[in-house]
PDB file of N, CA and C in Angstrom:
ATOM      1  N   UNK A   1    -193.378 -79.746  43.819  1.00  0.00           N
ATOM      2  CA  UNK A   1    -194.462 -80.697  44.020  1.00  0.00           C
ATOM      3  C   UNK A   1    -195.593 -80.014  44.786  1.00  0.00           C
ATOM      4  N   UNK A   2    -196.940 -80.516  44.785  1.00  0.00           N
ATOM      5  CA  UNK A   2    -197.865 -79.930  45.206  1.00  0.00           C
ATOM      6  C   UNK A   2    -198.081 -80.114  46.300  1.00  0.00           C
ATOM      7  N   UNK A   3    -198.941 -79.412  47.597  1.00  0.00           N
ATOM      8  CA  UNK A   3    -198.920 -79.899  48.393  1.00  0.00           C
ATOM      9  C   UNK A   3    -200.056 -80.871  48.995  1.00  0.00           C
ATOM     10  N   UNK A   4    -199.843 -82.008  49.884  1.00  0.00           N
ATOM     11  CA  UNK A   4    -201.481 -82.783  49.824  1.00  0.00           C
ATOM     12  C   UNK A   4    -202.044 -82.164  50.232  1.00  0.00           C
ATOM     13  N   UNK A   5    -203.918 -83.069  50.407  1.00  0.00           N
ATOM     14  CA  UNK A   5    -204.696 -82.715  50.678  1.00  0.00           C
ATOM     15  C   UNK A   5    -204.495 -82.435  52.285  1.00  0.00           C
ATOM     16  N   UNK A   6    -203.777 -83.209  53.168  1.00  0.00           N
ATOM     17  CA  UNK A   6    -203.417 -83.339  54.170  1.00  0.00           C
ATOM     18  C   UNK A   6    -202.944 -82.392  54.545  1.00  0.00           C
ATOM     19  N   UNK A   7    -201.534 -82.291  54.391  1.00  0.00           N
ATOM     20  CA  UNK A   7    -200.578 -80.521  54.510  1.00  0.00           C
ATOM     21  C   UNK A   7    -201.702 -79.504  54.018  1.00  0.00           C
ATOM     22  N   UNK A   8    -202.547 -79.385  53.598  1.00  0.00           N
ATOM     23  CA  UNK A   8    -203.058 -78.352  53.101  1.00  0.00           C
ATOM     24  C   UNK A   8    -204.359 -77.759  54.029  1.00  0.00           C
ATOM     25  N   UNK A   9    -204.773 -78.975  54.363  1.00  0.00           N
ATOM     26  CA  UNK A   9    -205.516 -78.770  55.682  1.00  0.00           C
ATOM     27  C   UNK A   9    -205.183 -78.129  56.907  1.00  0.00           C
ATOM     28  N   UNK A  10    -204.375 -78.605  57.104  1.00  0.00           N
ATOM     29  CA  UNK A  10    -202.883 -78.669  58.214  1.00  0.00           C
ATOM     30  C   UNK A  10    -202.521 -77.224  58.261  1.00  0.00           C
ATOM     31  N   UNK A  11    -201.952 -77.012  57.249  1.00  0.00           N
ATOM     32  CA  UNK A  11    -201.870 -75.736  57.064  1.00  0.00           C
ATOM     33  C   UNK A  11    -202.923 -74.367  57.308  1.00  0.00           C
ATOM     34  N   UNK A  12    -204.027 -74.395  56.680  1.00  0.00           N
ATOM     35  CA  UNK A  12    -205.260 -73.887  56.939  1.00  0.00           C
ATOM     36  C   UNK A  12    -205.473 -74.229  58.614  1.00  0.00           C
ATOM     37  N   UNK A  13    -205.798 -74.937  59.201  1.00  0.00           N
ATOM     38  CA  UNK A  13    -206.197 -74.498  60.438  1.00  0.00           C
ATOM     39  C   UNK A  13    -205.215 -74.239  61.167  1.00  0.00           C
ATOM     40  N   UNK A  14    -204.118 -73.943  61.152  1.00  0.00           N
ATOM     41  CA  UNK A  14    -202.593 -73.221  61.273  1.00  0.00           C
ATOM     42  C   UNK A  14    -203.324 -71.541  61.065  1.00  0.00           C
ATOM     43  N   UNK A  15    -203.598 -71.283  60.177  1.00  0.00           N
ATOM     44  CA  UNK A  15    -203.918 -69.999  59.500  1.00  0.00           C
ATOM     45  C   UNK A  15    -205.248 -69.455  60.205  1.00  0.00           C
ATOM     46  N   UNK A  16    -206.092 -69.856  60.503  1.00  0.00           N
ATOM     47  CA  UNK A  16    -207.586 -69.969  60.753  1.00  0.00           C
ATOM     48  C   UNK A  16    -207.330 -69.573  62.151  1.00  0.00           C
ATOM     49  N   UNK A  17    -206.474 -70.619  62.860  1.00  0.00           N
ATOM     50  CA  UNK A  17    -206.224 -70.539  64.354  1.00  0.00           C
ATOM     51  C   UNK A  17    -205.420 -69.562  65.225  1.00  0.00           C
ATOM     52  N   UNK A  18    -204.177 -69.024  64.205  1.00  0.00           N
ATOM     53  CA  UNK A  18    -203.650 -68.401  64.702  1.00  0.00           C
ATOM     54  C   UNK A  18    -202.455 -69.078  65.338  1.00  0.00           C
ATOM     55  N   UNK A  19    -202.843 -70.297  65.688  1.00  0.00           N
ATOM     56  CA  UNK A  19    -201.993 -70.953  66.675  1.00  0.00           C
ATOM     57  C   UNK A  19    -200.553 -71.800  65.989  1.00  0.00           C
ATOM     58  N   UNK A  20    -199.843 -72.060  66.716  1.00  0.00           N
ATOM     59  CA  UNK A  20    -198.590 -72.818  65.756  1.00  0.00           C
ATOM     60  C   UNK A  20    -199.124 -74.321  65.981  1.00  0.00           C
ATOM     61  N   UNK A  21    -197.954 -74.999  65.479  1.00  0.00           N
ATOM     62  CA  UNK A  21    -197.967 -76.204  64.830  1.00  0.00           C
ATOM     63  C   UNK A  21    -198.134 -77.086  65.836  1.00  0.00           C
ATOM     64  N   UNK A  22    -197.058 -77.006  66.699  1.00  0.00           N
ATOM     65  CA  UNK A  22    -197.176 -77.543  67.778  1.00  0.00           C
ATOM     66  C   UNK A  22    -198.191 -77.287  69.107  1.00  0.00           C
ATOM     67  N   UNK A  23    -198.966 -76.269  68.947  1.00  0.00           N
ATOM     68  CA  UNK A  23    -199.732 -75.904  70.109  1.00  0.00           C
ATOM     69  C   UNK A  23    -200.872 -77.077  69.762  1.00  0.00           C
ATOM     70  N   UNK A  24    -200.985 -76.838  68.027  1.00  0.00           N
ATOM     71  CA  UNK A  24    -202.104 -77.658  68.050  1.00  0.00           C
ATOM     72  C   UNK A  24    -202.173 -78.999  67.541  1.00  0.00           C
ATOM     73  N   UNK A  25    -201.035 -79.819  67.984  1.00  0.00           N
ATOM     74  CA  UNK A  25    -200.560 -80.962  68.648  1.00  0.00           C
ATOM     75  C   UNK A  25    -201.184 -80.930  69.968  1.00  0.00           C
ATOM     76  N   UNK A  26    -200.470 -80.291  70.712  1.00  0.00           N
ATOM     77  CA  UNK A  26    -201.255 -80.376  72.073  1.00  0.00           C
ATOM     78  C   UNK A  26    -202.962 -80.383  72.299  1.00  0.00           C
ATOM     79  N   UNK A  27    -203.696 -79.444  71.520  1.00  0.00           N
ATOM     80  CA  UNK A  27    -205.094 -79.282  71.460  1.00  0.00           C
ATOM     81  C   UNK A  27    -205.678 -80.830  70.802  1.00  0.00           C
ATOM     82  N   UNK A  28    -205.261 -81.108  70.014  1.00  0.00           N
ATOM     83  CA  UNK A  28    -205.284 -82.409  69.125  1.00  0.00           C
ATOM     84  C   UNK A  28    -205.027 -83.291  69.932  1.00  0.00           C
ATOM     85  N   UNK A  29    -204.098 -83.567  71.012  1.00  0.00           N
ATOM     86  CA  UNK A  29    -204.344 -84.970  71.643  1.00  0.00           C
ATOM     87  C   UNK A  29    -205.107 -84.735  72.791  1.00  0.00           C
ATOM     88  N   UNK A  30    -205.396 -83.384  73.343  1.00  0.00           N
ATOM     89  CA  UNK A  30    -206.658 -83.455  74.377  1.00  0.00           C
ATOM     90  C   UNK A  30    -208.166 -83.605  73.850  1.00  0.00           C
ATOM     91  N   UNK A  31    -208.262 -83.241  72.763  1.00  0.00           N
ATOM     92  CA  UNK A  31    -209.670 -83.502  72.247  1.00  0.00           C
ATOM     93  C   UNK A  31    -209.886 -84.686  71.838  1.00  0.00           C
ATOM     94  N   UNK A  32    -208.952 -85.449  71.463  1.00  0.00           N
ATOM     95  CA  UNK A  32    -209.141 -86.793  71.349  1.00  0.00           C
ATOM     96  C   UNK A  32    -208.886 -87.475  72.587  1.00  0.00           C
ATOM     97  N   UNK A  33    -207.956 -87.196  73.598  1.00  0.00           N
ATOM     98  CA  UNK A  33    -208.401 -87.945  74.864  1.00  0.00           C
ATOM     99  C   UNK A  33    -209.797 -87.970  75.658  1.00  0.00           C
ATOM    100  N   UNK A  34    -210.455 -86.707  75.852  1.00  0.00           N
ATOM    101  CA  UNK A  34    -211.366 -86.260  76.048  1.00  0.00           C
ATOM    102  C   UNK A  34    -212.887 -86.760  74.958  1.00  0.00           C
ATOM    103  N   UNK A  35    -212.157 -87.094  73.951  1.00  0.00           N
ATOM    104  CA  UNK A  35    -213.634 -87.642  72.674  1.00  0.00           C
ATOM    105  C   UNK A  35    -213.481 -89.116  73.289  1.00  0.00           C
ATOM    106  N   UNK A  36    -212.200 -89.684  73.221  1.00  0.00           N
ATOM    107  CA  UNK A  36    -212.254 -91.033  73.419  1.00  0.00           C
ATOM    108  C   UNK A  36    -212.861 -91.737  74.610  1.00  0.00           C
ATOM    109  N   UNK A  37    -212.776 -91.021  75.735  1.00  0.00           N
ATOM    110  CA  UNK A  37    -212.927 -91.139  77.073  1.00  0.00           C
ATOM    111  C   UNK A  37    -214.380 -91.180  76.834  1.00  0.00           C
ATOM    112  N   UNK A  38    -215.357 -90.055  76.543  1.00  0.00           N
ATOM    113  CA  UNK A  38    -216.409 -90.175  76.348  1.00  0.00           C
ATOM    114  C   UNK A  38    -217.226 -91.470  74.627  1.00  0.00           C
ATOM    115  N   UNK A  39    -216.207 -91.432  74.007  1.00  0.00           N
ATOM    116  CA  UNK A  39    -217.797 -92.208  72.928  1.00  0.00           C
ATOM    117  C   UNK A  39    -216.730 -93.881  73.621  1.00  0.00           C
ATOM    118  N   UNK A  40    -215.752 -94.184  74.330  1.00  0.00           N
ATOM    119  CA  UNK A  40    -215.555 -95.317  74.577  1.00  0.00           C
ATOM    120  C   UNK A  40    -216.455 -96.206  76.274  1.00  0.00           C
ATOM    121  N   UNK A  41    -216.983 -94.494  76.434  1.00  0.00           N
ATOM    122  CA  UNK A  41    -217.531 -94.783  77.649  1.00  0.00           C
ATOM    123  C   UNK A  41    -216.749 -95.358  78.926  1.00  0.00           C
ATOM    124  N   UNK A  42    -215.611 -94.920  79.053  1.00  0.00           N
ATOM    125  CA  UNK A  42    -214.702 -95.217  80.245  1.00  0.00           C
ATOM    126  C   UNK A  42    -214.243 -94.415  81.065  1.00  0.00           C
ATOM    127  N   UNK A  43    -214.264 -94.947  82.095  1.00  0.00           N
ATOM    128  CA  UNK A  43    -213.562 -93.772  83.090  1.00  0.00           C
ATOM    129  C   UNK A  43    -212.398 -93.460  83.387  1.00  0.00           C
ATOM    130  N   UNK A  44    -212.367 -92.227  83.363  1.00  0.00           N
ATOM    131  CA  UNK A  44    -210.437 -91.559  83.374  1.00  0.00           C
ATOM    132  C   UNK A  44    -209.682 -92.618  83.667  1.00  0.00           C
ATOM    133  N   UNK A  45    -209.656 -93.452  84.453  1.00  0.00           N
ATOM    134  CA  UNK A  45    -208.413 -94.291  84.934  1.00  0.00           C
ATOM    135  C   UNK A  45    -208.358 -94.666  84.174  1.00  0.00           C
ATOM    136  N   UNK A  46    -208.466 -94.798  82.697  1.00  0.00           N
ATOM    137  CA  UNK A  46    -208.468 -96.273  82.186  1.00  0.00           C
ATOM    138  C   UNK A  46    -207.212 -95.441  80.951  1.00  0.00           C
ATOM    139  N   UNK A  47    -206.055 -96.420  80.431  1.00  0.00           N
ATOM    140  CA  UNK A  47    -205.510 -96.523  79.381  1.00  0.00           C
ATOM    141  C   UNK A  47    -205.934 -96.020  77.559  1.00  0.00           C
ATOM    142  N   UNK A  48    -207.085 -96.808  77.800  1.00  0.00           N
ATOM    143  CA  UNK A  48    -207.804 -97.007  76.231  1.00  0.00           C
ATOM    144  C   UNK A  48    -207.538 -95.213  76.027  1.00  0.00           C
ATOM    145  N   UNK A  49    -208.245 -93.839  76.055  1.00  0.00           N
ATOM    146  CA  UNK A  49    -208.317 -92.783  75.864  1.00  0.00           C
ATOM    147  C   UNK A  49    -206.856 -92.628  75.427  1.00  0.00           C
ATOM    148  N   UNK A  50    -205.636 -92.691  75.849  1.00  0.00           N
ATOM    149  CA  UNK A  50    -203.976 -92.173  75.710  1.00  0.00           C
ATOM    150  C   UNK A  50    -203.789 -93.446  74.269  1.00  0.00           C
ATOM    151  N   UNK A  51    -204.407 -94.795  74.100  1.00  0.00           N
ATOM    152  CA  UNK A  51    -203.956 -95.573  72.908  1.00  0.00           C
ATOM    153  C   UNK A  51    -204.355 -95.047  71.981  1.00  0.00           C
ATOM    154  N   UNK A  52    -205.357 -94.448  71.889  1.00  0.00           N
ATOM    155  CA  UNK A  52    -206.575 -93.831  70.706  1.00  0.00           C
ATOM    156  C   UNK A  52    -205.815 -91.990  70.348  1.00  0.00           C
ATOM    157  N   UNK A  53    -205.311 -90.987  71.421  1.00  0.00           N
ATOM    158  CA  UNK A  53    -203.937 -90.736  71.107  1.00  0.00           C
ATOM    159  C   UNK A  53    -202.975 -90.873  70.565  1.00  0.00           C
ATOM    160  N   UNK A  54    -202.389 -92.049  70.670  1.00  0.00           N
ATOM    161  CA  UNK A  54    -200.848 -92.837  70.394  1.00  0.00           C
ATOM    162  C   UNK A  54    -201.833 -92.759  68.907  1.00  0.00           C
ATOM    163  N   UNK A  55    -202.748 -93.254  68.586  1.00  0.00           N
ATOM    164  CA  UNK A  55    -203.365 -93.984  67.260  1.00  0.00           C
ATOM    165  C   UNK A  55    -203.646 -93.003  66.400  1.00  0.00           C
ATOM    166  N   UNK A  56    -203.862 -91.613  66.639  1.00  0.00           N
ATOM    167  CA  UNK A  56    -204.682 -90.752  65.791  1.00  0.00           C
ATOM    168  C   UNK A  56    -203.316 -90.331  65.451  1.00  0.00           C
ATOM    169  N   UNK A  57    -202.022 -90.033  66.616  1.00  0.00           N
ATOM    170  CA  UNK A  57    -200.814 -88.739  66.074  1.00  0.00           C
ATOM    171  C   UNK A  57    -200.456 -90.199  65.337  1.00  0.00           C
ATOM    172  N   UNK A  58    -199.892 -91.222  65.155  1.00  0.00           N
ATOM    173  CA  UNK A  58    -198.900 -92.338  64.722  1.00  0.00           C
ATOM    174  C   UNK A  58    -199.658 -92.318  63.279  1.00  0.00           C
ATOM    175  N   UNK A  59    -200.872 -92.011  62.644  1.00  0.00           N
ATOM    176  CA  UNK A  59    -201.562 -91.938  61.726  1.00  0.00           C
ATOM    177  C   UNK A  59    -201.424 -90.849  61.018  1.00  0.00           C
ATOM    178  N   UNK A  60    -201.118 -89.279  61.571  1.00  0.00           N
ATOM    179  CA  UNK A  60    -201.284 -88.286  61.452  1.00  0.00           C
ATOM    180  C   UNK A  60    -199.337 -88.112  60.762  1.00  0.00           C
ATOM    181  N   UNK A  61    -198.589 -88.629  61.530  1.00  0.00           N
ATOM    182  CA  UNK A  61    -197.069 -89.072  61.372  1.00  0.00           C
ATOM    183  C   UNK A  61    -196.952 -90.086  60.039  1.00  0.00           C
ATOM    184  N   UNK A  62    -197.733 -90.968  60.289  1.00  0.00           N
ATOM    185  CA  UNK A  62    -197.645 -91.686  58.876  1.00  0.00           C
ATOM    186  C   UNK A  62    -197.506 -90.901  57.578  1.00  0.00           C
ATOM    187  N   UNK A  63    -198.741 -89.949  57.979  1.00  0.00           N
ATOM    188  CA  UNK A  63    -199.279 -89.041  56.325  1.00  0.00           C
ATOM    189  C   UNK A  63    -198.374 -88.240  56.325  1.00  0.00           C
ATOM    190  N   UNK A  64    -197.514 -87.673  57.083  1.00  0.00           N
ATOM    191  CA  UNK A  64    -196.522 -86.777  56.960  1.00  0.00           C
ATOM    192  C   UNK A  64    -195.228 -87.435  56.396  1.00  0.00           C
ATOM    193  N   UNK A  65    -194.846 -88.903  56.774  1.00  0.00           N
ATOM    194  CA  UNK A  65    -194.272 -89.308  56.292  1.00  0.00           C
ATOM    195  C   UNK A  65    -194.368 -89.559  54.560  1.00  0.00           C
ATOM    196  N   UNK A  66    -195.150 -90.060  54.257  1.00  0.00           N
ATOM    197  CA  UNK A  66    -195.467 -90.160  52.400  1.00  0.00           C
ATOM    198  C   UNK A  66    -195.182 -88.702  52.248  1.00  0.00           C
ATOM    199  N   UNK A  67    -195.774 -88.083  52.666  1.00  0.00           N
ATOM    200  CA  UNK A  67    -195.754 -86.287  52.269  1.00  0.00           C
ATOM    201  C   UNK A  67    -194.142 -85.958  52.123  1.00  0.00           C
ATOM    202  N   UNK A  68    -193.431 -86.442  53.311  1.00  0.00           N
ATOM    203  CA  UNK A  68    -191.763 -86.075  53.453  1.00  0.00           C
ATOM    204  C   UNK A  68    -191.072 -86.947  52.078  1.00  0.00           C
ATOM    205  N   UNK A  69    -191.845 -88.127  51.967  1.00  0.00           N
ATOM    206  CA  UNK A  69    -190.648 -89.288  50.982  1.00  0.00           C
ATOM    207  C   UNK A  69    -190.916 -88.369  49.686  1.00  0.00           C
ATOM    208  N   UNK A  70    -192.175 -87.810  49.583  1.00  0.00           N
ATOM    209  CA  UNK A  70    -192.953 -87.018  48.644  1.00  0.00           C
ATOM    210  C   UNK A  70    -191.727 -86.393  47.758  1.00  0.00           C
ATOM    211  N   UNK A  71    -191.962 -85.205  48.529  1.00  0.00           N
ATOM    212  CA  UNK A  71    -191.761 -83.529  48.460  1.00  0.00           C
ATOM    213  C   UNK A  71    -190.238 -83.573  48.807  1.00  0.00           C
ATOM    214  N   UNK A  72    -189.458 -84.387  50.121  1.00  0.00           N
ATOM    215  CA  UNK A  72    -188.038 -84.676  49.904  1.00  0.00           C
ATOM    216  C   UNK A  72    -187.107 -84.976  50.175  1.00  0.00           C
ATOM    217  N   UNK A  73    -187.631 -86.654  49.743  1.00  0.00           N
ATOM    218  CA  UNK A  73    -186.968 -87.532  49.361  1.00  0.00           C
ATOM    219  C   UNK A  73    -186.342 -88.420  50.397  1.00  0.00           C
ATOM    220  N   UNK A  74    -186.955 -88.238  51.610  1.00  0.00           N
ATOM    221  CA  UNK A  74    -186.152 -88.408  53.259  1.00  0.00           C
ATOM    222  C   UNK A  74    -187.662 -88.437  54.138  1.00  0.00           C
ATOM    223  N   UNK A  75    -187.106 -89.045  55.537  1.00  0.00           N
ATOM    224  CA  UNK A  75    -188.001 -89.150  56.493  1.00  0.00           C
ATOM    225  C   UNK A  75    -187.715 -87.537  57.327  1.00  0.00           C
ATOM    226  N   UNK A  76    -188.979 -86.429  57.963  1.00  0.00           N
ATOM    227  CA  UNK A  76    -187.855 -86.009  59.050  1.00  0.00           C
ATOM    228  C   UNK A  76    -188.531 -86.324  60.695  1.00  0.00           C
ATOM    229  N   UNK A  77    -187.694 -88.062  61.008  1.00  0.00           N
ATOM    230  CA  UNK A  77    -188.331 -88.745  62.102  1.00  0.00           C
ATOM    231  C   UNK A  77    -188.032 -87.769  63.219  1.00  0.00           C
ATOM    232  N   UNK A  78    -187.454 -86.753  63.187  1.00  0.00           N
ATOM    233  CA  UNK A  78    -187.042 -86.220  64.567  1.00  0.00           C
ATOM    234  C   UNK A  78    -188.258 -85.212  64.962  1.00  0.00           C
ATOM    235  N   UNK A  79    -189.018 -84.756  63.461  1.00  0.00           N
ATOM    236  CA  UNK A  79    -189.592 -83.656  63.516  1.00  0.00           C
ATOM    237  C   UNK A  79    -191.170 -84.564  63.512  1.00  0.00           C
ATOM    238  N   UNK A  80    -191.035 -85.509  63.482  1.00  0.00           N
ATOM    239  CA  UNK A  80    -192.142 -86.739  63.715  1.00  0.00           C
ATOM    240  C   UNK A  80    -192.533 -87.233  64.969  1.00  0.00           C
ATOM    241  N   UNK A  81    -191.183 -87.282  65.871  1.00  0.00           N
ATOM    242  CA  UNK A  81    -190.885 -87.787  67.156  1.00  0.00           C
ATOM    243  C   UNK A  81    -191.731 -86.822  68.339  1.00  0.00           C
ATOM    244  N   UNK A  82    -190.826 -85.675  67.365  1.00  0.00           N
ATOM    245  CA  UNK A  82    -191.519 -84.160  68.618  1.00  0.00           C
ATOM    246  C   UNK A  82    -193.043 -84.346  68.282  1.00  0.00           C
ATOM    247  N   UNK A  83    -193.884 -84.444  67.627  1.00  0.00           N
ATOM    248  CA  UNK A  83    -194.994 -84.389  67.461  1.00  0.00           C
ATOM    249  C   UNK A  83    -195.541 -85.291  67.933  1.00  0.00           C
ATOM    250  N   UNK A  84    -195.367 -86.795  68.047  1.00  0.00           N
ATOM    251  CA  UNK A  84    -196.109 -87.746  68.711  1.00  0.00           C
ATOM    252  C   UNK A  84    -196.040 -87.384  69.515  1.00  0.00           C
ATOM    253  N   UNK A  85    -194.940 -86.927  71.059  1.00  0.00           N
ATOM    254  CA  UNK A  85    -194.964 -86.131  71.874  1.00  0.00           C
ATOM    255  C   UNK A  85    -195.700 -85.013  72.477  1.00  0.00           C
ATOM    256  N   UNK A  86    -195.611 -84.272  71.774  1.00  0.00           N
ATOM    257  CA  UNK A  86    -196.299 -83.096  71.692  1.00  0.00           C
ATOM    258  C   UNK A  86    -197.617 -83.550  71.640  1.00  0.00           C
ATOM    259  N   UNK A  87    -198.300 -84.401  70.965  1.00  0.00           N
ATOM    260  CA  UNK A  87    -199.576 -85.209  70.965  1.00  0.00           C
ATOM    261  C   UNK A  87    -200.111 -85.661  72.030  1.00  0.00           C
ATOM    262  N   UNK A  88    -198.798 -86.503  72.863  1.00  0.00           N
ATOM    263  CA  UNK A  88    -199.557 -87.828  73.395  1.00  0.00           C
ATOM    264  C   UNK A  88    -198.914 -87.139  74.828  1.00  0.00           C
ATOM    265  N   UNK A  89    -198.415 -85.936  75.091  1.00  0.00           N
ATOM    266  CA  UNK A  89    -197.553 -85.864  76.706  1.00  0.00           C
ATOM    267  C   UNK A  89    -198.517 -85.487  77.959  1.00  0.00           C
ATOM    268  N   UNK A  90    -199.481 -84.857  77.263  1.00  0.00           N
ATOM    269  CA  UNK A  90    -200.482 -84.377  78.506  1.00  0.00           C
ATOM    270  C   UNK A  90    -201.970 -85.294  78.576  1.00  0.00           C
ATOM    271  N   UNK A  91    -202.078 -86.178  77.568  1.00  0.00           N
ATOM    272  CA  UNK A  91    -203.098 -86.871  77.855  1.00  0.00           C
ATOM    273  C   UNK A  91    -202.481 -87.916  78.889  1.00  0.00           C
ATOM    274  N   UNK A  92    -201.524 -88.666  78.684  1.00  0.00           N
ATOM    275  CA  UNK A  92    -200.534 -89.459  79.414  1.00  0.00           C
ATOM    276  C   UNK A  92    -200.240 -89.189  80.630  1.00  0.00           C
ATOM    277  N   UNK A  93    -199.836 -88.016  80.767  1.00  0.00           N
ATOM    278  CA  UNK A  93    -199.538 -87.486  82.086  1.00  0.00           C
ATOM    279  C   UNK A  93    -200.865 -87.178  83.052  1.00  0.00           C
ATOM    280  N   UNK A  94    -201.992 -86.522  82.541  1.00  0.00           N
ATOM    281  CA  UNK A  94    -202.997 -86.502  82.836  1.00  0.00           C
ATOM    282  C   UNK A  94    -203.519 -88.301  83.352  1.00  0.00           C
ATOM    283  N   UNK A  95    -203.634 -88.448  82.576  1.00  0.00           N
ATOM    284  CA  UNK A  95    -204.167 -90.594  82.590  1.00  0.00           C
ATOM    285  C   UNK A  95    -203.131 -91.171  83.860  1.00  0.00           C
ATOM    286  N   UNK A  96    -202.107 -90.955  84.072  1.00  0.00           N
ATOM    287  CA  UNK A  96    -201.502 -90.863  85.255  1.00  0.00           C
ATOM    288  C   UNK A  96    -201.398 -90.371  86.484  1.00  0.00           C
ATOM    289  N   UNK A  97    -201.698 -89.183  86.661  1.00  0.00           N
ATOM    290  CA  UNK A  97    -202.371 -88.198  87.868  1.00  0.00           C
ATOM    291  C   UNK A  97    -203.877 -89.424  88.282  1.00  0.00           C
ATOM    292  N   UNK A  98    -204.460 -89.041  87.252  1.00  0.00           N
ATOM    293  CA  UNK A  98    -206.134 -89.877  87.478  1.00  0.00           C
ATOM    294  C   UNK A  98    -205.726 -91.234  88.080  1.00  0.00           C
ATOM    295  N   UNK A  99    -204.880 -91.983  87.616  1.00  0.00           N
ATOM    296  CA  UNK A  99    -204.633 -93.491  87.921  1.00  0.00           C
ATOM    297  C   UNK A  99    -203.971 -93.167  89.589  1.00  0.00           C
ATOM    298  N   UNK A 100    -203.292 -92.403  89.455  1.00  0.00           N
ATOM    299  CA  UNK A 100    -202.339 -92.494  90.857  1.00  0.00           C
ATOM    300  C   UNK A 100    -202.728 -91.847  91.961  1.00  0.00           C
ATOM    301  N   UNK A 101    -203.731 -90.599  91.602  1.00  0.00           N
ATOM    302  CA  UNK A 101    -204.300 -89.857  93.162  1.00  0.00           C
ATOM    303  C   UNK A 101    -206.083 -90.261  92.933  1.00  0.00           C
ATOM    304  N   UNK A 102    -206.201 -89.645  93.949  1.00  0.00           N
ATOM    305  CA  UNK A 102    -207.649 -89.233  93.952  1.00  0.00           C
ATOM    306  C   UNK A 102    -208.341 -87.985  93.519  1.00  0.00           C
ATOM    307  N   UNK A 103    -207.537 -86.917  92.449  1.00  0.00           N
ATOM    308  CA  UNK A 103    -208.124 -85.585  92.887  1.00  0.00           C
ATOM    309  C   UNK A 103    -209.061 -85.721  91.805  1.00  0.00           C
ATOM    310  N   UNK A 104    -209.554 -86.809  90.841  1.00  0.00           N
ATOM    311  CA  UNK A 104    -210.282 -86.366  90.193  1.00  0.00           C
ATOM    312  C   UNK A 104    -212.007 -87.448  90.453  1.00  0.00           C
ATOM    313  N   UNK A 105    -211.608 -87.737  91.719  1.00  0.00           N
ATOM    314  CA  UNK A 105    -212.662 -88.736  91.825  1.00  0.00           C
ATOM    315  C   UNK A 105    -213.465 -88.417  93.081  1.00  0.00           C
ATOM    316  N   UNK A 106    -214.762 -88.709  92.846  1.00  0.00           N
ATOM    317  CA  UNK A 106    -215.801 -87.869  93.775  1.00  0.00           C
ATOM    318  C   UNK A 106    -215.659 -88.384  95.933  1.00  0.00           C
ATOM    319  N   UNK A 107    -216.463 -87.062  96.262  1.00  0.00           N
ATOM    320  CA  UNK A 107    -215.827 -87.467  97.317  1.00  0.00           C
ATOM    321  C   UNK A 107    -216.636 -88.265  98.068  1.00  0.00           C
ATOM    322  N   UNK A 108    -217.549 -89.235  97.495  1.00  0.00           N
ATOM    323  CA  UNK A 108    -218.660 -90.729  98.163  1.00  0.00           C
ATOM    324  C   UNK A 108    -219.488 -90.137  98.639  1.00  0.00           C
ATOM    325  N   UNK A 109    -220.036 -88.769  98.603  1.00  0.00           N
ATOM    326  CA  UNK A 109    -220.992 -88.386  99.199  1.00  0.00           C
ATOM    327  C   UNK A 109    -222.273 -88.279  98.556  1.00  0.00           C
TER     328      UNK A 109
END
């Protein structure tokens, strides 16, 4: 079977980048925490940036899924799981630091 337009992309900036699969999972949910934060106009503390995360990999997982029922014949949710992860662990964790200390907030002067 062929591969989608999706995997094929996927693939290519795999190739382009140099980088593996999973690194750029990680790059992928900081640029979207970081896009969201800014065109939603909110400030770090806030949730919304890590949902829009959760929303882009759970979308990105979807298409992989049709691609898997595709090509064969099965889900592989485990190899789905690591990736939402891998997506969503440092914007989250980050969005948490911000919520819980002060180190990223000015010093009133």
């Amino acid at each position: 079977m062929d591969t989608s337009a999706f995997q094929s992309i996927k693939l290519s900036i795999v190739h382009l980048t140099g980088l593996s699969k999973d690194s750029l999972h990680i790059y992928v949910g900081l640029v979207v925490f970081l896009g969201a934060t800014v065109a939603l106009r909110k400030r770090l503390p806030s949730f919304l940036p890590v949902v829009a995360v959760l929303v882009v990999a759970t979308v990105g997982e979807l298409l992989d899924l049709r691609d898997d029922l595709q090509s064969l014949g099965y889900w592989r949710w485990g190899a789905s799981l690591h990736d939402v992860i891998n997506t969503v662990f440092w914007p989250l964790v980050l969005s948490v630091i911000i919520q819980r200390t002060s180190l990223f907030r000015g010093s009133g002067n």
